[in-house]
PDB file of N, CA and C in Angstrom:
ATOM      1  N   UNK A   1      72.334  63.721 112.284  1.00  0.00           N
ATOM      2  CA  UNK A   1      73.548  64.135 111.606  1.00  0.00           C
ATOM      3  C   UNK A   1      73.243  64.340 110.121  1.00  0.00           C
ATOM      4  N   UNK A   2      73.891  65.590 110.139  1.00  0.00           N
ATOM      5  CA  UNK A   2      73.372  65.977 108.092  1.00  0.00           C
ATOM      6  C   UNK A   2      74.460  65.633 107.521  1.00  0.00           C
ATOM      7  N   UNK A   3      74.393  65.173 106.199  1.00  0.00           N
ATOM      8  CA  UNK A   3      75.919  65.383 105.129  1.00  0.00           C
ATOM      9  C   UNK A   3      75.926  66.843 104.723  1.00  0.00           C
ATOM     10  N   UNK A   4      77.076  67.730 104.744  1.00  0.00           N
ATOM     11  CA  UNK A   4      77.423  68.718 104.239  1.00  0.00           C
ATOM     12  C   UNK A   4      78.127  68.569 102.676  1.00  0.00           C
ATOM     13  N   UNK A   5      78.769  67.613 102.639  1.00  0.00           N
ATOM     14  CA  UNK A   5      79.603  67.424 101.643  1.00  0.00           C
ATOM     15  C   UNK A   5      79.168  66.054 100.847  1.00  0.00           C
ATOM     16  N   UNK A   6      78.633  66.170  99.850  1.00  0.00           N
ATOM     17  CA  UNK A   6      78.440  64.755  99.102  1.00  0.00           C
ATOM     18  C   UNK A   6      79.705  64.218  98.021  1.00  0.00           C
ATOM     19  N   UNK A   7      80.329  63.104  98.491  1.00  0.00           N
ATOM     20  CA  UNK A   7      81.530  62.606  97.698  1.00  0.00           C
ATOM     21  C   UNK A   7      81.511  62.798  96.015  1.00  0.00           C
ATOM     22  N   UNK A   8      82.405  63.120  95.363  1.00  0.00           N
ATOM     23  CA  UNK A   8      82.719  63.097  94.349  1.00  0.00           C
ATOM     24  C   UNK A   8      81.864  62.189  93.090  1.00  0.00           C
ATOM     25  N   UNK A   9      82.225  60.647  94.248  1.00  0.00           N
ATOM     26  CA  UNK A   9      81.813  59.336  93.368  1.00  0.00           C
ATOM     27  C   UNK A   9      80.353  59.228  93.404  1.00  0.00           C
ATOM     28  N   UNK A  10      79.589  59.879  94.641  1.00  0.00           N
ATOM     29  CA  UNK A  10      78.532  59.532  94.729  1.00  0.00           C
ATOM     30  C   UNK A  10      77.566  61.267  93.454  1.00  0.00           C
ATOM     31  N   UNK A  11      78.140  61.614  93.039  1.00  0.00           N
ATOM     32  CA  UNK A  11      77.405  63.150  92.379  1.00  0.00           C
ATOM     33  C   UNK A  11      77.682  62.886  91.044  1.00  0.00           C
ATOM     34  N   UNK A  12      77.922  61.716  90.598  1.00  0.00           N
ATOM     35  CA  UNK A  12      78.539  61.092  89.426  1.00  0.00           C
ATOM     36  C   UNK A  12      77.337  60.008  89.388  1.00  0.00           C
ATOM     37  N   UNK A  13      76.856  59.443  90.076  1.00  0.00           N
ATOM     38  CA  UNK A  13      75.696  58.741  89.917  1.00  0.00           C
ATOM     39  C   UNK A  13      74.235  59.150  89.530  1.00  0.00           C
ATOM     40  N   UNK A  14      73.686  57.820  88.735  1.00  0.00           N
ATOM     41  CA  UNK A  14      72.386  58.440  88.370  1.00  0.00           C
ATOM     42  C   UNK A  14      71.260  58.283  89.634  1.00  0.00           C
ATOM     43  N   UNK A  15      70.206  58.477  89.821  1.00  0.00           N
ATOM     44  CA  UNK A  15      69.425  58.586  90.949  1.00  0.00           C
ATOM     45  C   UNK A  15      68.540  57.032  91.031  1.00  0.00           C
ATOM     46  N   UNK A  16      68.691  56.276  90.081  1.00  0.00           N
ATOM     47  CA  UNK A  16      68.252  55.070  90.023  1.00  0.00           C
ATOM     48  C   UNK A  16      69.525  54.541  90.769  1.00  0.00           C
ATOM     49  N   UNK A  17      71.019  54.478  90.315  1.00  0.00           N
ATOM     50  CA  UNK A  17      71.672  53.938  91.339  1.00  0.00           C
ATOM     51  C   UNK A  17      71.818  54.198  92.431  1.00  0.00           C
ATOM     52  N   UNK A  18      71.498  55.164  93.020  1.00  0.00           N
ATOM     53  CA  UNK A  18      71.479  55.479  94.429  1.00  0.00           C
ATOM     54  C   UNK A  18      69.882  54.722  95.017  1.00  0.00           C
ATOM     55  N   UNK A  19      69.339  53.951  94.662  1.00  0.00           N
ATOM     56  CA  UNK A  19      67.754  53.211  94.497  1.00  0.00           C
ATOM     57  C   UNK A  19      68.598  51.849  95.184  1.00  0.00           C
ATOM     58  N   UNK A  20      69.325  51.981  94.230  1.00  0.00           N
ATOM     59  CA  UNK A  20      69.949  50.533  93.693  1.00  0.00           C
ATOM     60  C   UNK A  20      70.788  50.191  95.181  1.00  0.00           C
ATOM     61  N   UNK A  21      71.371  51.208  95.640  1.00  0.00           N
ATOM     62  CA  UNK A  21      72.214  50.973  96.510  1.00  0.00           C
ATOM     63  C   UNK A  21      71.489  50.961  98.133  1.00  0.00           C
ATOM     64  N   UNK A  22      71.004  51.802  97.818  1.00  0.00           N
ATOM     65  CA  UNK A  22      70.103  51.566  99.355  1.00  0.00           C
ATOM     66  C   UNK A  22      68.995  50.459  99.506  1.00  0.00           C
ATOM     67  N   UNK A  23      68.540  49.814  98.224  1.00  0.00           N
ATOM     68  CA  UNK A  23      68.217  48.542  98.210  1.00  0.00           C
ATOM     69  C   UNK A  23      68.746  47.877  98.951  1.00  0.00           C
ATOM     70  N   UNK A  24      69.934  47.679  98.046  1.00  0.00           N
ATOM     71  CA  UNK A  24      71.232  46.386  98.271  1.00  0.00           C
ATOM     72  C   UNK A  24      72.056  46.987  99.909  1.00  0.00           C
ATOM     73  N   UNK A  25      71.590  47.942 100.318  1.00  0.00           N
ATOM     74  CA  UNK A  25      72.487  48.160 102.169  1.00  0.00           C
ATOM     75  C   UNK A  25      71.145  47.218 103.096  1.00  0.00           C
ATOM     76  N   UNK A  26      69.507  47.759 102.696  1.00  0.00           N
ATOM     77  CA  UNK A  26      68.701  47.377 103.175  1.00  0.00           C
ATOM     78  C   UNK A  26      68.409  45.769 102.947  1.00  0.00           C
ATOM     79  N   UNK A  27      69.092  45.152 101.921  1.00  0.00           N
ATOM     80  CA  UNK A  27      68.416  43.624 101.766  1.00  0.00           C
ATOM     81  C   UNK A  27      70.097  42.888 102.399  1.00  0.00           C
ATOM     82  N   UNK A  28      71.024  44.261 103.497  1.00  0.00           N
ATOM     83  CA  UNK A  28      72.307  43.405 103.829  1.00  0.00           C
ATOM     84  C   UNK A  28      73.414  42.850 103.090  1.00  0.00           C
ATOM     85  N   UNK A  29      73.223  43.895 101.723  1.00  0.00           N
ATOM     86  CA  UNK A  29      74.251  43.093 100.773  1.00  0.00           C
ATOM     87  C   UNK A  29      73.950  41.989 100.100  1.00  0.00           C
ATOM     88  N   UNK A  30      72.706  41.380 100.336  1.00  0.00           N
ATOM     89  CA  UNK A  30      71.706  39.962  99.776  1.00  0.00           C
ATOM     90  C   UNK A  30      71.406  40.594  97.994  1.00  0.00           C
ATOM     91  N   UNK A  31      72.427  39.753  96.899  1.00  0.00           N
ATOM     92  CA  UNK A  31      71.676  40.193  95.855  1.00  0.00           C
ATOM     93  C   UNK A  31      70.863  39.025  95.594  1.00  0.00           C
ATOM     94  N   UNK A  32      70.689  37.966  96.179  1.00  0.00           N
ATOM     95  CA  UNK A  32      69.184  37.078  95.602  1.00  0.00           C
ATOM     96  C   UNK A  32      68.181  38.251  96.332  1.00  0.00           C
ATOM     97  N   UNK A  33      68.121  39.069  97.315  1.00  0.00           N
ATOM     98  CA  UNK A  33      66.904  39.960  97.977  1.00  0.00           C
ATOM     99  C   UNK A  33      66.808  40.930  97.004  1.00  0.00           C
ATOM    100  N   UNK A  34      67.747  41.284  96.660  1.00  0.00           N
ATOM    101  CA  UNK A  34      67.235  42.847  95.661  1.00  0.00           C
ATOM    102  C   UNK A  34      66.983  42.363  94.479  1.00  0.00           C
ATOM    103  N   UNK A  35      67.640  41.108  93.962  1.00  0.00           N
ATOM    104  CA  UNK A  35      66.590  40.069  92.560  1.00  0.00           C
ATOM    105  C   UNK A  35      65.448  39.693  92.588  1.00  0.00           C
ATOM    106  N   UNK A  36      64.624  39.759  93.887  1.00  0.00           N
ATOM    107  CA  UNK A  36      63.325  39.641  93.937  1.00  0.00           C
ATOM    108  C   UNK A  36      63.081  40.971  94.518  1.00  0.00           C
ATOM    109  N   UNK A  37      63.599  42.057  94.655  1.00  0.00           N
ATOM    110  CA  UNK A  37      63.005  43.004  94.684  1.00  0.00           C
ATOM    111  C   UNK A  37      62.217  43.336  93.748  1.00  0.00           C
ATOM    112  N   UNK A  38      63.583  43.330  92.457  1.00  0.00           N
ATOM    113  CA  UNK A  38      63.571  43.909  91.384  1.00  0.00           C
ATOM    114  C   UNK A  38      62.709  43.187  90.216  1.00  0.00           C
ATOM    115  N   UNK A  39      62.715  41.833  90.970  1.00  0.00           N
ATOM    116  CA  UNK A  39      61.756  40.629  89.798  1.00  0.00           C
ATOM    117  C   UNK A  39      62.725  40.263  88.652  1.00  0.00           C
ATOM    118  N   UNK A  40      63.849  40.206  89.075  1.00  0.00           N
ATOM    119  CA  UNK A  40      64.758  39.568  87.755  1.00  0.00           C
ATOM    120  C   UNK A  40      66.171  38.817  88.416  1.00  0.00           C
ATOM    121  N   UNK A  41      66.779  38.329  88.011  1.00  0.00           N
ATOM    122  CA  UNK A  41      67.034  37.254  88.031  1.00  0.00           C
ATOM    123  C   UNK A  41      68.602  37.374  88.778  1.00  0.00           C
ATOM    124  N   UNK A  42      69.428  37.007  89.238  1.00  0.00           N
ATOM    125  CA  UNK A  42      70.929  37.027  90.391  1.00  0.00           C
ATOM    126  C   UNK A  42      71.550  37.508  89.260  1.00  0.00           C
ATOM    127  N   UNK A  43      72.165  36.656  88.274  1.00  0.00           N
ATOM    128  CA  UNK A  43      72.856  37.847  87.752  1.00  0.00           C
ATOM    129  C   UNK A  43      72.647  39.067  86.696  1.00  0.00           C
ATOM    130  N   UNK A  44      71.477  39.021  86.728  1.00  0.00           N
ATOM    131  CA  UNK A  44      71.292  40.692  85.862  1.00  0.00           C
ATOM    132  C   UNK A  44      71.786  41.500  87.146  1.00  0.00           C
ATOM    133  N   UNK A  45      71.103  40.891  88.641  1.00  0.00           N
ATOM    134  CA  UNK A  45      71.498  42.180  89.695  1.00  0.00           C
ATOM    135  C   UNK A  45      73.358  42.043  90.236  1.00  0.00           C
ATOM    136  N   UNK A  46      73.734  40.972  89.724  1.00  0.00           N
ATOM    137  CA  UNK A  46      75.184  41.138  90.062  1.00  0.00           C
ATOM    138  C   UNK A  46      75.837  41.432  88.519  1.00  0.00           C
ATOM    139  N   UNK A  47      75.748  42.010  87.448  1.00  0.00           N
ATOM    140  CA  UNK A  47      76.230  42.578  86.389  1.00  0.00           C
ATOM    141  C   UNK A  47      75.912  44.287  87.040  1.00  0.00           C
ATOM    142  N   UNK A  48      74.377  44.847  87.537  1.00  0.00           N
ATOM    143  CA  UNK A  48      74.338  45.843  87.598  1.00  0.00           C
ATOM    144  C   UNK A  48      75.686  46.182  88.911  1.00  0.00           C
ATOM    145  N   UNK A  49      75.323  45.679  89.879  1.00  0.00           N
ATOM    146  CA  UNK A  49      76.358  46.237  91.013  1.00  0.00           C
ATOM    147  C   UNK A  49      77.977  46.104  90.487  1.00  0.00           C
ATOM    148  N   UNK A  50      77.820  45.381  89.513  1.00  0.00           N
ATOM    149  CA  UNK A  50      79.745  45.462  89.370  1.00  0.00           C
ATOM    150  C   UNK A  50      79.619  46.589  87.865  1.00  0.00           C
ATOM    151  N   UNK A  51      78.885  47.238  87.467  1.00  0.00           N
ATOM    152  CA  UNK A  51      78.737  48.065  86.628  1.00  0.00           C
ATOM    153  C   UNK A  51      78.884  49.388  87.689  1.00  0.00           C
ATOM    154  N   UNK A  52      77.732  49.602  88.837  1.00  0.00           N
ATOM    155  CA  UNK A  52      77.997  49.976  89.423  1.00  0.00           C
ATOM    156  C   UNK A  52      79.768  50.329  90.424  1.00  0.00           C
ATOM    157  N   UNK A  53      79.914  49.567  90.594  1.00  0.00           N
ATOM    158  CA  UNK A  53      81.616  49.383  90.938  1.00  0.00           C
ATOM    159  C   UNK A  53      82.311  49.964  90.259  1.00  0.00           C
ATOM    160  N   UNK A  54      82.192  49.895  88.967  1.00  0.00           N
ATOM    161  CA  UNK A  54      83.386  50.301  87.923  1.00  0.00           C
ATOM    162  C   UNK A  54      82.800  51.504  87.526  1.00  0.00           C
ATOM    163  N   UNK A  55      81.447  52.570  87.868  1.00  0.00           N
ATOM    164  CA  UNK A  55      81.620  53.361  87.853  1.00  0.00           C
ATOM    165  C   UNK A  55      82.292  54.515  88.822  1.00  0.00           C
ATOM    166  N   UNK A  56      82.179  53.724  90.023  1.00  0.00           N
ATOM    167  CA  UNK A  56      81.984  54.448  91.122  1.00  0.00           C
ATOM    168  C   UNK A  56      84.093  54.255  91.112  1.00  0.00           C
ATOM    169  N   UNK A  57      84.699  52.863  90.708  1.00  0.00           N
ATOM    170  CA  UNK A  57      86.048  53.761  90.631  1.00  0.00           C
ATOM    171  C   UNK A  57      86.905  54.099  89.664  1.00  0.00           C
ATOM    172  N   UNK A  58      86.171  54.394  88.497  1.00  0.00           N
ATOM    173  CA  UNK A  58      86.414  55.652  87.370  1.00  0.00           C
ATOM    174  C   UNK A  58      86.483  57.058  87.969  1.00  0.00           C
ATOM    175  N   UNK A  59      85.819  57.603  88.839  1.00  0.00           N
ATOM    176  CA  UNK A  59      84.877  58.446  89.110  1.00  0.00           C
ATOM    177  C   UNK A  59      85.894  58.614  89.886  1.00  0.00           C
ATOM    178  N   UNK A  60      86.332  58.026  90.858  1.00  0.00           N
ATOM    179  CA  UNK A  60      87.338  58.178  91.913  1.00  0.00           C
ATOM    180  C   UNK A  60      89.004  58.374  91.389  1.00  0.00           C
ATOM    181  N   UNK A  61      88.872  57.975  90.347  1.00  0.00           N
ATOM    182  CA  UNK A  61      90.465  57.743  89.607  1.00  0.00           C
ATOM    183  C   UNK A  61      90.636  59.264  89.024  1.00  0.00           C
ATOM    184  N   UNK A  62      91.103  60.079  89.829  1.00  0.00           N
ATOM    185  CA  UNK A  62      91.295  60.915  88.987  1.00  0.00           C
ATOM    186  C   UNK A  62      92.607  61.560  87.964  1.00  0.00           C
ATOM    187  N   UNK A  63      92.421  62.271  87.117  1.00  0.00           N
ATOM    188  CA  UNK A  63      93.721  62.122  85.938  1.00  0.00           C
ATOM    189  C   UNK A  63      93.394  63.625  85.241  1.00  0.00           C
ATOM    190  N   UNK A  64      95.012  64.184  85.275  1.00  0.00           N
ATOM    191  CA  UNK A  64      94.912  65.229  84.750  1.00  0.00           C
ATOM    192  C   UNK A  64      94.875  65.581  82.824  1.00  0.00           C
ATOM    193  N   UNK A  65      95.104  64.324  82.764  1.00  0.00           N
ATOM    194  CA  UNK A  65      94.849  64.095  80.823  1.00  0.00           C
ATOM    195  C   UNK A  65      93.676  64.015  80.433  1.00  0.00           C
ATOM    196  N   UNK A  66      93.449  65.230  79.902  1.00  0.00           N
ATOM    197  CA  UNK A  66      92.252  65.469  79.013  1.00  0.00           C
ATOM    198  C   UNK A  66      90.916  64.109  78.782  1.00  0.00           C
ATOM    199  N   UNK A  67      92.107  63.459  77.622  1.00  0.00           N
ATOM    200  CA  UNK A  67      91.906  62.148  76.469  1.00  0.00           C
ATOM    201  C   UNK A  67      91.297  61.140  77.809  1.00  0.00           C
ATOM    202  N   UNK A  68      92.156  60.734  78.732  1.00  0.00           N
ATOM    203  CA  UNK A  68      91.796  59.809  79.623  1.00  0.00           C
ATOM    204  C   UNK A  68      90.560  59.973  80.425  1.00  0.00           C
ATOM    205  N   UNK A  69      90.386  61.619  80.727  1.00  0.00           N
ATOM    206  CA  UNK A  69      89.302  62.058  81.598  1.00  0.00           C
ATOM    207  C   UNK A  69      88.488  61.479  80.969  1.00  0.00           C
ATOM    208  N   UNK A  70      88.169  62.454  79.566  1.00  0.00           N
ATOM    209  CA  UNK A  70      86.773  62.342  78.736  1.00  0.00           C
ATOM    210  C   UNK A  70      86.236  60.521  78.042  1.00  0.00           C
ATOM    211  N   UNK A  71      87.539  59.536  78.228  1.00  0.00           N
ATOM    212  CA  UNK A  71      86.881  58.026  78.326  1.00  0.00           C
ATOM    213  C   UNK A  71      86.077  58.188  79.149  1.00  0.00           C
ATOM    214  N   UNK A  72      86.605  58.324  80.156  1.00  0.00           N
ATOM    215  CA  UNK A  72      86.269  57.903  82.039  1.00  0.00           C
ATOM    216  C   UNK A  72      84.646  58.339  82.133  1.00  0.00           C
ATOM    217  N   UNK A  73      84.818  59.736  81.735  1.00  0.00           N
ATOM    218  CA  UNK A  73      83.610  60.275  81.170  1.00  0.00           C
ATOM    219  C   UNK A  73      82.131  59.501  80.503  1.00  0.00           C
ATOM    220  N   UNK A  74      82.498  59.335  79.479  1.00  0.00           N
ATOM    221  CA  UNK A  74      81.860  58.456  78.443  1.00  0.00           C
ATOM    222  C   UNK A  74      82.063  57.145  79.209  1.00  0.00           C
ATOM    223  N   UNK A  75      82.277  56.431  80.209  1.00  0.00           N
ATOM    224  CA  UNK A  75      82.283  55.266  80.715  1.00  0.00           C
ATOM    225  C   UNK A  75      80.827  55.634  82.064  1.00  0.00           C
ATOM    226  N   UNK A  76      81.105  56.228  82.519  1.00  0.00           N
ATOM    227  CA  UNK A  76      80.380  57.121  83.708  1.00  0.00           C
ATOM    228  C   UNK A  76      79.049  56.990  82.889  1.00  0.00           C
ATOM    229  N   UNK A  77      79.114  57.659  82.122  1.00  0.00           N
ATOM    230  CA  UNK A  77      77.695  57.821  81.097  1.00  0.00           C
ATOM    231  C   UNK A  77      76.783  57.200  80.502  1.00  0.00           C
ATOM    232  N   UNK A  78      77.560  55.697  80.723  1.00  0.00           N
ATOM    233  CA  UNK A  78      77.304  54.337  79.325  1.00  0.00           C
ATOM    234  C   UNK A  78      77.401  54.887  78.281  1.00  0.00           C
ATOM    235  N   UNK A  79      78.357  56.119  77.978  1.00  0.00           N
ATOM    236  CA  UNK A  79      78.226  55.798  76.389  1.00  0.00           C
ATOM    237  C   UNK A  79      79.071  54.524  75.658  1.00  0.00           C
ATOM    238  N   UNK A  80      80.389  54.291  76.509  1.00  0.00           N
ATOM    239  CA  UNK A  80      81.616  53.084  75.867  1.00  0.00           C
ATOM    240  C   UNK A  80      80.896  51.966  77.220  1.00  0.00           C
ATOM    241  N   UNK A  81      81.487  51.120  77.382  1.00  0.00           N
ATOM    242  CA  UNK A  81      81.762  49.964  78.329  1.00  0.00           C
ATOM    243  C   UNK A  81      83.050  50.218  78.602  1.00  0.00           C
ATOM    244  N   UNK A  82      83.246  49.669  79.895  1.00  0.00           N
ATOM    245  CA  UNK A  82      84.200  49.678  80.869  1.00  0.00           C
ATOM    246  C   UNK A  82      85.918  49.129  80.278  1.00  0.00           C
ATOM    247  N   UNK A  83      85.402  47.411  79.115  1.00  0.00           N
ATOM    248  CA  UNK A  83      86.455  47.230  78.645  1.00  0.00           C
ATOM    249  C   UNK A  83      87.015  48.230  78.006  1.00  0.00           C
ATOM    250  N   UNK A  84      86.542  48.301  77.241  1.00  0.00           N
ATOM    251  CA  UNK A  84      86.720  49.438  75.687  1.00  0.00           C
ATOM    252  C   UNK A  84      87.446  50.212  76.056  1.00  0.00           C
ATOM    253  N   UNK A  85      87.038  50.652  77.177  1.00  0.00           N
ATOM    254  CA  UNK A  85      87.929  52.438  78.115  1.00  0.00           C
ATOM    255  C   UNK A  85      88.856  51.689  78.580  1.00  0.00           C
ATOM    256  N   UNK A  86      89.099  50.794  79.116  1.00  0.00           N
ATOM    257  CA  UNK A  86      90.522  50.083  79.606  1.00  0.00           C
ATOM    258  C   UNK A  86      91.529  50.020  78.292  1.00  0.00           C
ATOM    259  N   UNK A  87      90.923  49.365  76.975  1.00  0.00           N
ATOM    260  CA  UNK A  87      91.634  49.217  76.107  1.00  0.00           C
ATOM    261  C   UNK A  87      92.024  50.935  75.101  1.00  0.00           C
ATOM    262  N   UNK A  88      91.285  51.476  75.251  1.00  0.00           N
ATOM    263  CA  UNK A  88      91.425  52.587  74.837  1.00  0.00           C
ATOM    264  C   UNK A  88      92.771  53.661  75.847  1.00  0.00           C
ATOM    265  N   UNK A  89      92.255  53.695  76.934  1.00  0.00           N
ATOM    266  CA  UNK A  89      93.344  54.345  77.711  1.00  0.00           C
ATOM    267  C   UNK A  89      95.077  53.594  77.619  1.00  0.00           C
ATOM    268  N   UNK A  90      94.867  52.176  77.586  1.00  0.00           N
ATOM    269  CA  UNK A  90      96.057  51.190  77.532  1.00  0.00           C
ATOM    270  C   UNK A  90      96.642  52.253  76.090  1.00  0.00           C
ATOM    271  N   UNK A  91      95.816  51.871  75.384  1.00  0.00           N
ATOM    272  CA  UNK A  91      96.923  52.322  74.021  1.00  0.00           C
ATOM    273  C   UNK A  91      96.998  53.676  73.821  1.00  0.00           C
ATOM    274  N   UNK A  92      96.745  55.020  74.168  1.00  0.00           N
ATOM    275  CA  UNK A  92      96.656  56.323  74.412  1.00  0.00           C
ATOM    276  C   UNK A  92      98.123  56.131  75.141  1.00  0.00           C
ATOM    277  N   UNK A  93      98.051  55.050  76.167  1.00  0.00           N
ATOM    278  CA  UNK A  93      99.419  55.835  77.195  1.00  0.00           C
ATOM    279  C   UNK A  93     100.522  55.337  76.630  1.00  0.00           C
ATOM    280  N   UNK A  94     100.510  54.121  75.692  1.00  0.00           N
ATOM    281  CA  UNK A  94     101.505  53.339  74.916  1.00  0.00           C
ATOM    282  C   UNK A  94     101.817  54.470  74.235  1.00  0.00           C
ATOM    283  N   UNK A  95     100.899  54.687  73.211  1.00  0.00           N
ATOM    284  CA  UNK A  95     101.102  55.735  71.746  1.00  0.00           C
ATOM    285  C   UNK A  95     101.741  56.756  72.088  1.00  0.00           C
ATOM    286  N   UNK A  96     101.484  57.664  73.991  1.00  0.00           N
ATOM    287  CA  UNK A  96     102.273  58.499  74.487  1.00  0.00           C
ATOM    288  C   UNK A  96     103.291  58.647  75.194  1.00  0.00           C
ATOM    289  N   UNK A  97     103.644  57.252  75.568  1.00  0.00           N
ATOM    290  CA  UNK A  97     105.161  56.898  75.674  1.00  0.00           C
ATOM    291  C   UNK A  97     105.905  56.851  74.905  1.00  0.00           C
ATOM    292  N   UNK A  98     105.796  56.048  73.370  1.00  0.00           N
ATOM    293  CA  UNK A  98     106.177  56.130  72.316  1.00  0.00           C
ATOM    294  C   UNK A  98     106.896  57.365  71.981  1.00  0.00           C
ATOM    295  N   UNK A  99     105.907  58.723  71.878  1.00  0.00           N
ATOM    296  CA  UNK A  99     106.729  59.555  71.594  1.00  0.00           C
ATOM    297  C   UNK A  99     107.497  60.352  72.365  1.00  0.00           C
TER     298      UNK A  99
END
């Protein structure tokens, strides 16, 4: 069976996380296995997978506002962190309720 269609969330990823992920299907979801894959330590590999997470549902969230996209964007990218774009979008939608 071929994929014809590759998801949204997954064409938004870099090719190291897709490494990352078929690791972590092959070690069963075990992140002490993919911490000795990788030679570093449980939670550097459980910071990456929930980095992972929060890209994968940015990516999925989709929004027709410009301002909000292009965080989401720059979150996708590492250029901001995940908080930052939470706190940033929070006050964008305040400031645009406001008026």
């Amino acid at each position: 069976m071929t994929i014809d269609i590759i998801p949204g969330w997954m064409m938004n990823l870099e090719d190291e996380d897709i490494v990352f992920i078929k690791k972590f299907l092959q070690a069963s979801g075990s992140l002490k296995e993919v911490a000795s894959q990788y030679g570093v330590t449980y939670p550097t590999v459980r910071l990456r997978l929930d980095k992972l997470i929060q890209k994968i549902q940015i990516s999925e969230d989709i929004t027709n506002e410009p301002y909000v996209a292009l965080i989401k964007r720059f979150v996708v990218s590492d250029k901001i962190d995940f908080d930052t774009a939470k706190i940033l979008i929070t006050e964008y939608k305040k400031h645009k309720e406001g008026n």
